[in-house]
Protein backbone atom coordinates (compact mmCIF):
# COMPACT_ATOMS: atom_id res chain seq x y z
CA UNK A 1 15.56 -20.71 3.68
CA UNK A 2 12.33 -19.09 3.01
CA UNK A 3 12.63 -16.01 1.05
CA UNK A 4 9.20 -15.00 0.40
CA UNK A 5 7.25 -14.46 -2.60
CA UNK A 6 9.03 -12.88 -4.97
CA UNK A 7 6.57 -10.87 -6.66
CA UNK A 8 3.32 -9.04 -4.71
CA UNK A 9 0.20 -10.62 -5.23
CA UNK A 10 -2.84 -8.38 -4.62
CA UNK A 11 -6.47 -9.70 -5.33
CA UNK A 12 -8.02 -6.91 -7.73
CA UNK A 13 -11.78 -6.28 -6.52
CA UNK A 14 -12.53 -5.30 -10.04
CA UNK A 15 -12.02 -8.69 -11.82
CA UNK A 16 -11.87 -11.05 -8.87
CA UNK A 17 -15.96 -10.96 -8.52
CA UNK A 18 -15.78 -12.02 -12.99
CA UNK A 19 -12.90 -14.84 -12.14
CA UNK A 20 -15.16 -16.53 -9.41
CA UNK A 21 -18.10 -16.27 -11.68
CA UNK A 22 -16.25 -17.77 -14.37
CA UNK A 23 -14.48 -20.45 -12.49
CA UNK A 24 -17.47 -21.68 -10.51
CA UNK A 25 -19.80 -21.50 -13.90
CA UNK A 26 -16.51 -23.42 -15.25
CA UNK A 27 -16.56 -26.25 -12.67
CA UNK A 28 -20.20 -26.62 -12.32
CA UNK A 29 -19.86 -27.72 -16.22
CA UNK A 30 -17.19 -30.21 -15.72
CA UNK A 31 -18.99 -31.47 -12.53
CA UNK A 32 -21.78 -31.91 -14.74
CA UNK A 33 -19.81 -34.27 -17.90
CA UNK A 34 -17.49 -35.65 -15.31
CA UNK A 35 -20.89 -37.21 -13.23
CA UNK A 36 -21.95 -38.38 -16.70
CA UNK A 37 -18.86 -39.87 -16.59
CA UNK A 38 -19.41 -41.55 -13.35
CA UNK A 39 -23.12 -42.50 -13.92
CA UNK A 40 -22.41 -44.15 -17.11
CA UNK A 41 -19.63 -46.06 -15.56
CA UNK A 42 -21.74 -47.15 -12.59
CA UNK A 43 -24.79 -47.52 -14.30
CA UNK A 44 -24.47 -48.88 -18.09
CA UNK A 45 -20.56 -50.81 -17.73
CA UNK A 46 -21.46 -52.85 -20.71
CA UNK A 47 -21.51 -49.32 -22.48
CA UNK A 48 -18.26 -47.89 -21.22
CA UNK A 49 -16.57 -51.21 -21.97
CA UNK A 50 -17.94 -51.01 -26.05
CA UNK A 51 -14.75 -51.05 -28.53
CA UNK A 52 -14.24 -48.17 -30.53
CA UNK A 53 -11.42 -48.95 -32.91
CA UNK A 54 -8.86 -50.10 -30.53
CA UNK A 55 -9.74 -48.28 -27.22
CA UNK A 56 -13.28 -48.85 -25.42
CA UNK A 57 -15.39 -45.85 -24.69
CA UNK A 58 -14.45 -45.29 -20.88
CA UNK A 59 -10.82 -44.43 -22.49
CA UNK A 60 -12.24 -42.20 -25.17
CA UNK A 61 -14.32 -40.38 -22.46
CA UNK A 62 -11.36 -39.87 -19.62
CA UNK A 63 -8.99 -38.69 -22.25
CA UNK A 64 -11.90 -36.50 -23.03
CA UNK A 65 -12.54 -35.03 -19.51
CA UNK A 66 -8.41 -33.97 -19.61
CA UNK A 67 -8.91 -32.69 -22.31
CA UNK A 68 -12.18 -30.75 -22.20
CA UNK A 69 -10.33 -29.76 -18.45
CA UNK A 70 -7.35 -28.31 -20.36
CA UNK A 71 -9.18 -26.62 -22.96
CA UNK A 72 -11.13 -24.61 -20.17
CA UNK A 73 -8.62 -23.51 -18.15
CA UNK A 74 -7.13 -22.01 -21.48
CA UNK A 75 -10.69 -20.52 -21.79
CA UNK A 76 -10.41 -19.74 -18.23
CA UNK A 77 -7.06 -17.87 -18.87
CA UNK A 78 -8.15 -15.81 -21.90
CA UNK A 79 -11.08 -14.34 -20.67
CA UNK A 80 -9.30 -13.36 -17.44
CA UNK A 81 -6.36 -12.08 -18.75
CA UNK A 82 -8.57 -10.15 -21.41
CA UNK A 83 -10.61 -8.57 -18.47
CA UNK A 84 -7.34 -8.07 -16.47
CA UNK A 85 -5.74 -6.05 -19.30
CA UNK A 86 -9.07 -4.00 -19.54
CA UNK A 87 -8.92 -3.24 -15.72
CA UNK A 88 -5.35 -2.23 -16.06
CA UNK A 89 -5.69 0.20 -18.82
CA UNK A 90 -8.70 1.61 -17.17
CA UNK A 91 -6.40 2.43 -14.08
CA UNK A 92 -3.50 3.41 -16.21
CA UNK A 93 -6.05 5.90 -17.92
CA UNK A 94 -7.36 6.79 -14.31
CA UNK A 95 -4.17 7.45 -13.11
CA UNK A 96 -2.90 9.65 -15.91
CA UNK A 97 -6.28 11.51 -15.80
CA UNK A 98 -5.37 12.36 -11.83
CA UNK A 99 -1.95 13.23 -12.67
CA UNK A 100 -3.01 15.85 -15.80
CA UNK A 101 -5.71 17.35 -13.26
CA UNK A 102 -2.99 17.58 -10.22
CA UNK A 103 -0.71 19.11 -13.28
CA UNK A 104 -3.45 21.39 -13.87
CA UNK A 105 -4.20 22.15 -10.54
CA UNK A 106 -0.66 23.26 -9.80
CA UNK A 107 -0.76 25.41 -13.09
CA UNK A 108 -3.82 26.84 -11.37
CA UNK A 109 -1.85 27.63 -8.41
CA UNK A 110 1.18 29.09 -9.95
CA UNK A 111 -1.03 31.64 -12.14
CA UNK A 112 -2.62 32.70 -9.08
CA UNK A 113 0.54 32.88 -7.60
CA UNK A 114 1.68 34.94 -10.21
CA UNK A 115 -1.13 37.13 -10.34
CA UNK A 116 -0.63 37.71 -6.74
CA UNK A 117 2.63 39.01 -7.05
CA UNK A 118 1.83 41.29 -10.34
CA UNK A 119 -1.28 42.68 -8.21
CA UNK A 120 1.40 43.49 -5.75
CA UNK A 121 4.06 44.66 -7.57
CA UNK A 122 1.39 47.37 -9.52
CA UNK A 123 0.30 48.04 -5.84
CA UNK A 124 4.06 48.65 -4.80
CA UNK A 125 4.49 50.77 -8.45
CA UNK A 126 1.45 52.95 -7.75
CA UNK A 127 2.54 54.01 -3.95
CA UNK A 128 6.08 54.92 -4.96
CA UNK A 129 4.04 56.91 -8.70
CA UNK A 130 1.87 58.57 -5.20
CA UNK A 131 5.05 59.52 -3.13
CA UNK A 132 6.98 60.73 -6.15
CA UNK A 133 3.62 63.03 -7.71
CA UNK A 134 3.28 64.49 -3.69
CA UNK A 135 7.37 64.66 -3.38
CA UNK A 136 7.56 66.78 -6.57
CA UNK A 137 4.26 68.55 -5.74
CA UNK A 138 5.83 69.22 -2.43
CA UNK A 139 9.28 70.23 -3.97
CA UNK A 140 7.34 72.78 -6.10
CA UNK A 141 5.05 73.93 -3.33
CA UNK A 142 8.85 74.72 -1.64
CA UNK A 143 9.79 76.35 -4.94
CA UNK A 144 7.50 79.09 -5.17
């Protein structure tokens, strides 16, 4: 049964380029302490295998890459979630800006509307003021 994601997942063009940056700056630093890691290992054994307290060094320095790998991916998640929650107020902001200036655009429209139809309606006024000044001037002109 394959129901599909259940939420929509859209890449955002304005924080993806940061989150790669990050991420690859990120890993290159690992890289770099984990091939430490490796060179030491390969190189100086007699060093990895030194006691320290009850655990030798090699220990020390794996529990030390999961945890220098869990510590960055909290970094990771701060500083993308902080720049995420920038880029979404900035389009929340955006998008109320375009809906106050499509408000005020339609307020725009509606006074000229209005205007329209006032223009008319004293257009209307003033022909039937005309016909009723040259009715009465013709009633009088019958008068006399």
């Amino acid at each position: 049964m394959e129901h599909g994601p259940a939420t929509e997942w859209k890449e955002d063009a304005k924080t993806s380029k940061f989150k790669s940056k990050i991420g690859l700056w990120m890993f290159l630093g690992y890289t770099v302490v984990y091939a430490i890691f490796i060179i030491l290992n390969v190189m100086n054994p007699k060093l990895m295998g030194k006691d320290i307290g009850m655990v030798n060094l090699a220990i020390i320095y794996g529990f030390g890459l999961i945890i220098l790998a869990v510590i960055m991916s909290l970094i990771y998640n701060a500083l993308c979630g902080s720049v995420e929650g920038k880029a979404l107020k900035l389009e929340k902001m955006e998008y109320r800006l375009h809906l106050e200036e499509e408000h005020r655009l339609k307020e725009e429209e509606e006074r000229r509307l209005y205007i329209q139809e006032e223009h008319r309606l004293h257009e209307e006024e003033e022909k039937r003021r005309l016909l009723d000044e040259e009715r009465k001037s013709h009633e009088e002109g019958e008068h006399k």
